[in-house]
PDB file of N, CA and C in Angstrom:
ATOM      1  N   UNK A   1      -1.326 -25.034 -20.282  1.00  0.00           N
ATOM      2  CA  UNK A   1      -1.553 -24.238 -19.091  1.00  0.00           C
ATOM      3  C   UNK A   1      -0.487 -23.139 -18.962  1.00  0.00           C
ATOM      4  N   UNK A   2       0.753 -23.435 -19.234  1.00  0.00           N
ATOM      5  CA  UNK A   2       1.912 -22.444 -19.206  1.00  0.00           C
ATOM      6  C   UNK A   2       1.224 -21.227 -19.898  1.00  0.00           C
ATOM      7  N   UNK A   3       1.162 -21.691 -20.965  1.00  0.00           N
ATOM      8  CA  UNK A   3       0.803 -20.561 -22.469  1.00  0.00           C
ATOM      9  C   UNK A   3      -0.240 -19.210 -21.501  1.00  0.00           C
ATOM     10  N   UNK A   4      -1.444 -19.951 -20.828  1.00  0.00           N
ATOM     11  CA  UNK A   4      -2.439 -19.233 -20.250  1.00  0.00           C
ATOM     12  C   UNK A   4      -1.491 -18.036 -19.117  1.00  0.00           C
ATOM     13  N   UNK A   5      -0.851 -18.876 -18.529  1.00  0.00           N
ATOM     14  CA  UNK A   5      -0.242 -17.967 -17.056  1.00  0.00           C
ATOM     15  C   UNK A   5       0.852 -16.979 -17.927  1.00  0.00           C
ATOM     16  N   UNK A   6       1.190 -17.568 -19.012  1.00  0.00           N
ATOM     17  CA  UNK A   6       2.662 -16.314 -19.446  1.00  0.00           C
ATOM     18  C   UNK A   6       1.775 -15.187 -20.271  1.00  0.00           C
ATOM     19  N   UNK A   7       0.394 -15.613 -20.557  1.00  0.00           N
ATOM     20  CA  UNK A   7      -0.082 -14.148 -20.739  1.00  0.00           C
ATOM     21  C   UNK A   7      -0.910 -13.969 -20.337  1.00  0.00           C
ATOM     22  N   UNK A   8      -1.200 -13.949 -18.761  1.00  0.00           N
ATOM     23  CA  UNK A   8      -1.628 -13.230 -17.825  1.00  0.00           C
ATOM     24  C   UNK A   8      -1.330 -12.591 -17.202  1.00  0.00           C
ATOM     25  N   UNK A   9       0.597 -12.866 -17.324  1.00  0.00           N
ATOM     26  CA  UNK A   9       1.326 -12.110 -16.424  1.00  0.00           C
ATOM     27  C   UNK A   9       2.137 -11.279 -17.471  1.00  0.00           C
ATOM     28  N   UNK A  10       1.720 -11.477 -18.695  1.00  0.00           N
ATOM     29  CA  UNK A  10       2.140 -10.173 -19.727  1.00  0.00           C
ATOM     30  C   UNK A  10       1.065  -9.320 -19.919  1.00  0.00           C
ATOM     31  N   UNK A  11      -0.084  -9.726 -19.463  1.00  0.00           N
ATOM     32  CA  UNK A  11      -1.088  -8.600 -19.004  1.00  0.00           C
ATOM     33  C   UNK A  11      -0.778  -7.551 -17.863  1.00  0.00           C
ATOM     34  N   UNK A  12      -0.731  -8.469 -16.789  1.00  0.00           N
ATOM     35  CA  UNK A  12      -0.486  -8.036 -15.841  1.00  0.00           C
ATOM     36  C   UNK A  12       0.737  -6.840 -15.842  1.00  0.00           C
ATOM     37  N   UNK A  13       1.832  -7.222 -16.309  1.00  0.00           N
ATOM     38  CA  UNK A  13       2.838  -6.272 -16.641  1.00  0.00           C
ATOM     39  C   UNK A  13       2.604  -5.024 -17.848  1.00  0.00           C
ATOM     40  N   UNK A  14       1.584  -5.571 -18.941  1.00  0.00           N
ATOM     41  CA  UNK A  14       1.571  -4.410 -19.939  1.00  0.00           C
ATOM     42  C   UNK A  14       0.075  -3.540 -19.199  1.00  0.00           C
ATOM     43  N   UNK A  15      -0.465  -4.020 -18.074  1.00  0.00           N
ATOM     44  CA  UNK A  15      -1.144  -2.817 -17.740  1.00  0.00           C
ATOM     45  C   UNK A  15      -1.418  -2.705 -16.221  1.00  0.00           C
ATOM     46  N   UNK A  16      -0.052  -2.956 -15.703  1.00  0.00           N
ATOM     47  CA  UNK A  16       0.507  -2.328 -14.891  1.00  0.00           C
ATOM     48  C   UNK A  16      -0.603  -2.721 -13.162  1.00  0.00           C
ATOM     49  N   UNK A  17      -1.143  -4.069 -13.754  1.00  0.00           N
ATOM     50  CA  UNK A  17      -1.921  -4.572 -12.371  1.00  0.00           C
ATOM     51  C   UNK A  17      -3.244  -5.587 -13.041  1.00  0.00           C
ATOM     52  N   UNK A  18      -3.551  -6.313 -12.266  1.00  0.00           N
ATOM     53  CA  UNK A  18      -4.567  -7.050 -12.606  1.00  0.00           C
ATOM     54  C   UNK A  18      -5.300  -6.956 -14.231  1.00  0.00           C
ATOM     55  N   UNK A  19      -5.736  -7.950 -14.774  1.00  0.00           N
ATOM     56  CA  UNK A  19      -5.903  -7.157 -16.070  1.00  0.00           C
ATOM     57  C   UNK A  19      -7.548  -7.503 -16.628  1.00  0.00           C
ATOM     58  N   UNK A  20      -8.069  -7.495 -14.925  1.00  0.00           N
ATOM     59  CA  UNK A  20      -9.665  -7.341 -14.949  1.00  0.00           C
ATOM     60  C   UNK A  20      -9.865  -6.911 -13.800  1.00  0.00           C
ATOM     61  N   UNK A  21     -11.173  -6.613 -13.889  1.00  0.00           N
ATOM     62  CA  UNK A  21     -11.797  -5.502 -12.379  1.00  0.00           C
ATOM     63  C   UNK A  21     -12.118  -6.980 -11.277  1.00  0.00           C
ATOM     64  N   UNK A  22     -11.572  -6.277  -9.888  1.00  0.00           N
ATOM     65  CA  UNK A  22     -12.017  -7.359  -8.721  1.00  0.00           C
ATOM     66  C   UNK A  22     -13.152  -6.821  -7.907  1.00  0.00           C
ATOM     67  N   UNK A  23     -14.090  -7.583  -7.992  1.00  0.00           N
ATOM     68  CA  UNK A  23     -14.799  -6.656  -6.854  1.00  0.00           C
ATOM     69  C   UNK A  23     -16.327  -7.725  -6.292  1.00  0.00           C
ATOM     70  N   UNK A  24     -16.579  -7.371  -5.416  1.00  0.00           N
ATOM     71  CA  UNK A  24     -17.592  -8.143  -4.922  1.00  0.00           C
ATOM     72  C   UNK A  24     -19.038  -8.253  -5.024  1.00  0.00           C
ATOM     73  N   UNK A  25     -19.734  -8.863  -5.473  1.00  0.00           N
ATOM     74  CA  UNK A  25     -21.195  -9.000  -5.524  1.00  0.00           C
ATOM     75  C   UNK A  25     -21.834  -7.589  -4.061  1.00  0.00           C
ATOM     76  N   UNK A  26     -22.640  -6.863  -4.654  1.00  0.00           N
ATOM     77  CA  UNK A  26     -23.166  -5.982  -3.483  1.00  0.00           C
ATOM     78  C   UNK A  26     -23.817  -6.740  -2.721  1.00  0.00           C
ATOM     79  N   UNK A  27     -24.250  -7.974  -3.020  1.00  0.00           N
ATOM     80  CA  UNK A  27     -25.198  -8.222  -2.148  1.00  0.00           C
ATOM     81  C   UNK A  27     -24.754  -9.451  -1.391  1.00  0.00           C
ATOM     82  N   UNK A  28     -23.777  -9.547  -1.440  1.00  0.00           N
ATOM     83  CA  UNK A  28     -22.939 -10.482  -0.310  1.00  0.00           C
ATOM     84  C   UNK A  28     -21.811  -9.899   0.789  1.00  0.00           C
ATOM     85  N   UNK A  29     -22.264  -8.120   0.646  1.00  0.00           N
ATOM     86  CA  UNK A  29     -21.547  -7.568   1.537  1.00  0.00           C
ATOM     87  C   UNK A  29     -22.407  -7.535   2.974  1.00  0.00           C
ATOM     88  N   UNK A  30     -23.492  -7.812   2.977  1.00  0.00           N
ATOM     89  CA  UNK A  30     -24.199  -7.774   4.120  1.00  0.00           C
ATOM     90  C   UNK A  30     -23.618  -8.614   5.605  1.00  0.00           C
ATOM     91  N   UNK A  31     -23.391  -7.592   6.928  1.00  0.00           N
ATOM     92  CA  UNK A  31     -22.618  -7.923   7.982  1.00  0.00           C
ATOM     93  C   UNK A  31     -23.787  -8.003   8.901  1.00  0.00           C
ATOM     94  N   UNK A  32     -23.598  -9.039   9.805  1.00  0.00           N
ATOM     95  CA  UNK A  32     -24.058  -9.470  11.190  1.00  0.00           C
ATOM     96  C   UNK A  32     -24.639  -8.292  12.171  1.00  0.00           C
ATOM     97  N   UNK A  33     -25.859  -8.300  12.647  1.00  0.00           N
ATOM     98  CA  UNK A  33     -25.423  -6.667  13.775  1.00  0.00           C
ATOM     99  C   UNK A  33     -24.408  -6.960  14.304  1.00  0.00           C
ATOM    100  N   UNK A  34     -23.898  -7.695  15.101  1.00  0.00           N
ATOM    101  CA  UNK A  34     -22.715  -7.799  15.852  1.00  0.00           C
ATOM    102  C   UNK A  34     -21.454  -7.466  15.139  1.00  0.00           C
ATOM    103  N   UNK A  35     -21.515  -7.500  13.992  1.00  0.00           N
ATOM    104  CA  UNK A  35     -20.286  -7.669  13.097  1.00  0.00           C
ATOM    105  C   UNK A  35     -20.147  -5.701  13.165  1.00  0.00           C
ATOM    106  N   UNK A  36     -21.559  -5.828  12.624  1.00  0.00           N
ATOM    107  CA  UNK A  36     -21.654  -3.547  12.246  1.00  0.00           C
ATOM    108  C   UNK A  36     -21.319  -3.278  13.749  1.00  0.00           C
ATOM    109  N   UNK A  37     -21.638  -3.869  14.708  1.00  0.00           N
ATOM    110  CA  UNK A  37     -21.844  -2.629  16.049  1.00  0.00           C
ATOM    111  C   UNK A  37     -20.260  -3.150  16.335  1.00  0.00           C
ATOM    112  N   UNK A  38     -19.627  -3.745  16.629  1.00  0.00           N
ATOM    113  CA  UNK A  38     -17.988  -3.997  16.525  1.00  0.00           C
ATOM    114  C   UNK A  38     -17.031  -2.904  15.662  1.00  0.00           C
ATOM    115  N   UNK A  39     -17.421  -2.796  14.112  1.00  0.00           N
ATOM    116  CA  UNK A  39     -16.844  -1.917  13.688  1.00  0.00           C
ATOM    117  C   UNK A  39     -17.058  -0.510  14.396  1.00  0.00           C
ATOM    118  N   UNK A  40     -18.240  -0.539  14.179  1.00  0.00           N
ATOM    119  CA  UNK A  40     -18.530   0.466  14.922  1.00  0.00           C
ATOM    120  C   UNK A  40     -17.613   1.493  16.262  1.00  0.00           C
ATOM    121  N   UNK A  41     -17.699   0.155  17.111  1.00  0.00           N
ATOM    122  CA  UNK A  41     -17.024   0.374  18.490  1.00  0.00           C
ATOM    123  C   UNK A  41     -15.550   0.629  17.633  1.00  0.00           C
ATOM    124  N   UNK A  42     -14.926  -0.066  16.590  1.00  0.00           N
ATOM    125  CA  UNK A  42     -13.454   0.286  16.661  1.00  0.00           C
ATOM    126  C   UNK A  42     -12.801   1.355  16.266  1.00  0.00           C
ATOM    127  N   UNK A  43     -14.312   1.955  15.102  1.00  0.00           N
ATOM    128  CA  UNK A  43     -14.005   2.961  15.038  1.00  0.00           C
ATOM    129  C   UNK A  43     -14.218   4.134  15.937  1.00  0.00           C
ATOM    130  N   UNK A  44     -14.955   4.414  16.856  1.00  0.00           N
ATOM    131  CA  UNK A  44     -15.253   4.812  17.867  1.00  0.00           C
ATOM    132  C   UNK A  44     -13.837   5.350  19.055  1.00  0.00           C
ATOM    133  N   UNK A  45     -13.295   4.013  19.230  1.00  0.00           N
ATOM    134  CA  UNK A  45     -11.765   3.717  19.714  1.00  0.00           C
ATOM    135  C   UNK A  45     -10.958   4.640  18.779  1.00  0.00           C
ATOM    136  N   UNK A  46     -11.005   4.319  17.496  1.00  0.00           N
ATOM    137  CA  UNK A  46      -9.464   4.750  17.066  1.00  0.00           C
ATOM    138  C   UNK A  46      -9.732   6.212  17.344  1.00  0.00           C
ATOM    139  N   UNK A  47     -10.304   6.617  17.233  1.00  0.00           N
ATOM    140  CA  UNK A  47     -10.732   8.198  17.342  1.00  0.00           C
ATOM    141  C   UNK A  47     -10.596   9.099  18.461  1.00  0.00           C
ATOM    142  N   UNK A  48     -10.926   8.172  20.045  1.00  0.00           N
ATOM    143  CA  UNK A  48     -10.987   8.765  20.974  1.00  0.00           C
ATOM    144  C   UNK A  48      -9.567   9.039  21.694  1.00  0.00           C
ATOM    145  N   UNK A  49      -9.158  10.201  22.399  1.00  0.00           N
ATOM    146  CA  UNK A  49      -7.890  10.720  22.266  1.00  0.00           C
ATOM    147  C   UNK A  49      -7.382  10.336  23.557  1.00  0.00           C
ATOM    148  N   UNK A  50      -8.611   9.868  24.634  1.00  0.00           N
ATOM    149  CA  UNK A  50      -8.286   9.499  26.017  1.00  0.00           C
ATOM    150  C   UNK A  50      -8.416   7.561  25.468  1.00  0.00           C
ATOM    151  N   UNK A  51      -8.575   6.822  24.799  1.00  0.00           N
ATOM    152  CA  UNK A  51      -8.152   5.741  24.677  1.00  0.00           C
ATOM    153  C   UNK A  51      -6.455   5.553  24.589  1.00  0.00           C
ATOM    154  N   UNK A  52      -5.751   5.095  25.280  1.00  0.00           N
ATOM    155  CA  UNK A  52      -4.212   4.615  25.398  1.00  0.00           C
ATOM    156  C   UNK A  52      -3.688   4.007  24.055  1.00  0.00           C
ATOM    157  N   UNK A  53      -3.012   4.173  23.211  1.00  0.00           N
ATOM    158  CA  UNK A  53      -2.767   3.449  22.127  1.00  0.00           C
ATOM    159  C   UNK A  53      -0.801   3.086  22.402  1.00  0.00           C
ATOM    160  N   UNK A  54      -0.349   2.277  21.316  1.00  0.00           N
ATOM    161  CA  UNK A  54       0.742   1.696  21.890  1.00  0.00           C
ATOM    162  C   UNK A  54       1.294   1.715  20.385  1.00  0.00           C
ATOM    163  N   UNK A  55       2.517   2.047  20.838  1.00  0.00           N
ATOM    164  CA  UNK A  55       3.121   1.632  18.997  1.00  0.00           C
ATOM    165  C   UNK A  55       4.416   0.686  19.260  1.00  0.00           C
ATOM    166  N   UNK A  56       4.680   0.180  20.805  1.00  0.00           N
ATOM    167  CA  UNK A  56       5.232  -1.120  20.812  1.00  0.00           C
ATOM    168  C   UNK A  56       4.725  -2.768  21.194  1.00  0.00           C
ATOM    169  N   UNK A  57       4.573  -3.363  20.554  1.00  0.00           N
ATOM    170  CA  UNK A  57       3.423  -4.333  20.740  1.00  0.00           C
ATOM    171  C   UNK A  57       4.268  -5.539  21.710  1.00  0.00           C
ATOM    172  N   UNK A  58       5.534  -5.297  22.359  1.00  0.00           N
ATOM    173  CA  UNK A  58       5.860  -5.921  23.569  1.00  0.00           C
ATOM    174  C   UNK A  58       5.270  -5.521  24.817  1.00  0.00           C
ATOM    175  N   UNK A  59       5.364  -3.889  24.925  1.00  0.00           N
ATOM    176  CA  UNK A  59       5.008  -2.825  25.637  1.00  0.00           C
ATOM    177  C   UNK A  59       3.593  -3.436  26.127  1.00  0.00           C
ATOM    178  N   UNK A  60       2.753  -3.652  24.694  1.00  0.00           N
ATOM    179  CA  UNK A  60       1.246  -3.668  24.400  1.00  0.00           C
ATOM    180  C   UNK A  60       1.039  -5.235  25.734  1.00  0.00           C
ATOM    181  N   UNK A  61       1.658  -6.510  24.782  1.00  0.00           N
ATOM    182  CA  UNK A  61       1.151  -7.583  25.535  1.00  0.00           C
ATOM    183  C   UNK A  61       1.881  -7.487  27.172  1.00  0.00           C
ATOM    184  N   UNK A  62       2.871  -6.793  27.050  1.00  0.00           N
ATOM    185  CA  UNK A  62       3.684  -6.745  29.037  1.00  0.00           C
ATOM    186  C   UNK A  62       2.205  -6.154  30.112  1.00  0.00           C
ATOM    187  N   UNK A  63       2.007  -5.075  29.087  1.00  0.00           N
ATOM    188  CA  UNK A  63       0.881  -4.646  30.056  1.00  0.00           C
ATOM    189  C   UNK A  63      -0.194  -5.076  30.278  1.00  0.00           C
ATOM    190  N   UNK A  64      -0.934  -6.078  28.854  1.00  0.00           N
ATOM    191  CA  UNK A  64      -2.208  -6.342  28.761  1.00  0.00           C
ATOM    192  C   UNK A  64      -1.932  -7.663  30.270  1.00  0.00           C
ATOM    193  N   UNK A  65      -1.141  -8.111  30.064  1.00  0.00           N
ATOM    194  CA  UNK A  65      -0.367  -9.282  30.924  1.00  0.00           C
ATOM    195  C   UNK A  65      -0.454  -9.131  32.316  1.00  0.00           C
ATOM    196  N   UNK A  66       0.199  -7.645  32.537  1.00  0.00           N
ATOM    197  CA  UNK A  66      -0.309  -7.410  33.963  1.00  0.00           C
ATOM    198  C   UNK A  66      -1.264  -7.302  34.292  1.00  0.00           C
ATOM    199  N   UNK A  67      -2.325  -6.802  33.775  1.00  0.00           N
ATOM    200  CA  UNK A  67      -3.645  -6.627  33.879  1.00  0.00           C
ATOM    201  C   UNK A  67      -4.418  -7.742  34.741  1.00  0.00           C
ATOM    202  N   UNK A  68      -4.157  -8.764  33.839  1.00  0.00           N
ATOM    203  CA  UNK A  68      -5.251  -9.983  34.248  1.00  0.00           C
ATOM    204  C   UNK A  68      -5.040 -10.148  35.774  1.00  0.00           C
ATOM    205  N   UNK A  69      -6.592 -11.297  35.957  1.00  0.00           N
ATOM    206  CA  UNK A  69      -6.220 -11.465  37.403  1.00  0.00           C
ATOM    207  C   UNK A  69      -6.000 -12.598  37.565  1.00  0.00           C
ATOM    208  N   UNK A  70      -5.134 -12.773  38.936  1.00  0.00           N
ATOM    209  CA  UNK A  70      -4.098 -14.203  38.783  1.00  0.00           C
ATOM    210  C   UNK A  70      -5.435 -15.414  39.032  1.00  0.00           C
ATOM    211  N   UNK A  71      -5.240 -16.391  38.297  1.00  0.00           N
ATOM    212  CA  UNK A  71      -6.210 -17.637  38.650  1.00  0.00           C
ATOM    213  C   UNK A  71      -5.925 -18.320  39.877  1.00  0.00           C
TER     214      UNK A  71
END
């Protein structure tokens, strides 16, 4: 078993990454509607310039925090 992994990873090193193609059956990429209309929406979000975005994620949960309503 050694023998197998020390030249996979002398593959790996003499060509500089994986030393076969990865990739997925096309026909097991198929998503949920819910799954497409989600992306959808996020991409939708990242785009829009009046959506609030946060690049401190304490900031992010302090506020999401205030938000809620008390039980």
């Amino acid at each position: 078993m050694s023998d197998a992994v020390n030249m996979f990873l002398r593959q790996v090193i003499l060509q500089n990454g994986i030393p076969f193609e990865v990739k997925y059956p096309e026909d097991t990429l198929e998503f949920k509607p819910e799954v497409i209309e989600a992306m959808e929406e996020a991409k939708r979000v990242s785009r829009d310039p009046d959506v609030k975005g946060y690049t401190d994620v304490k900031q992010m949960f302090k506020e999401i925090l205030e938000d809620e309503p008390e039980s």
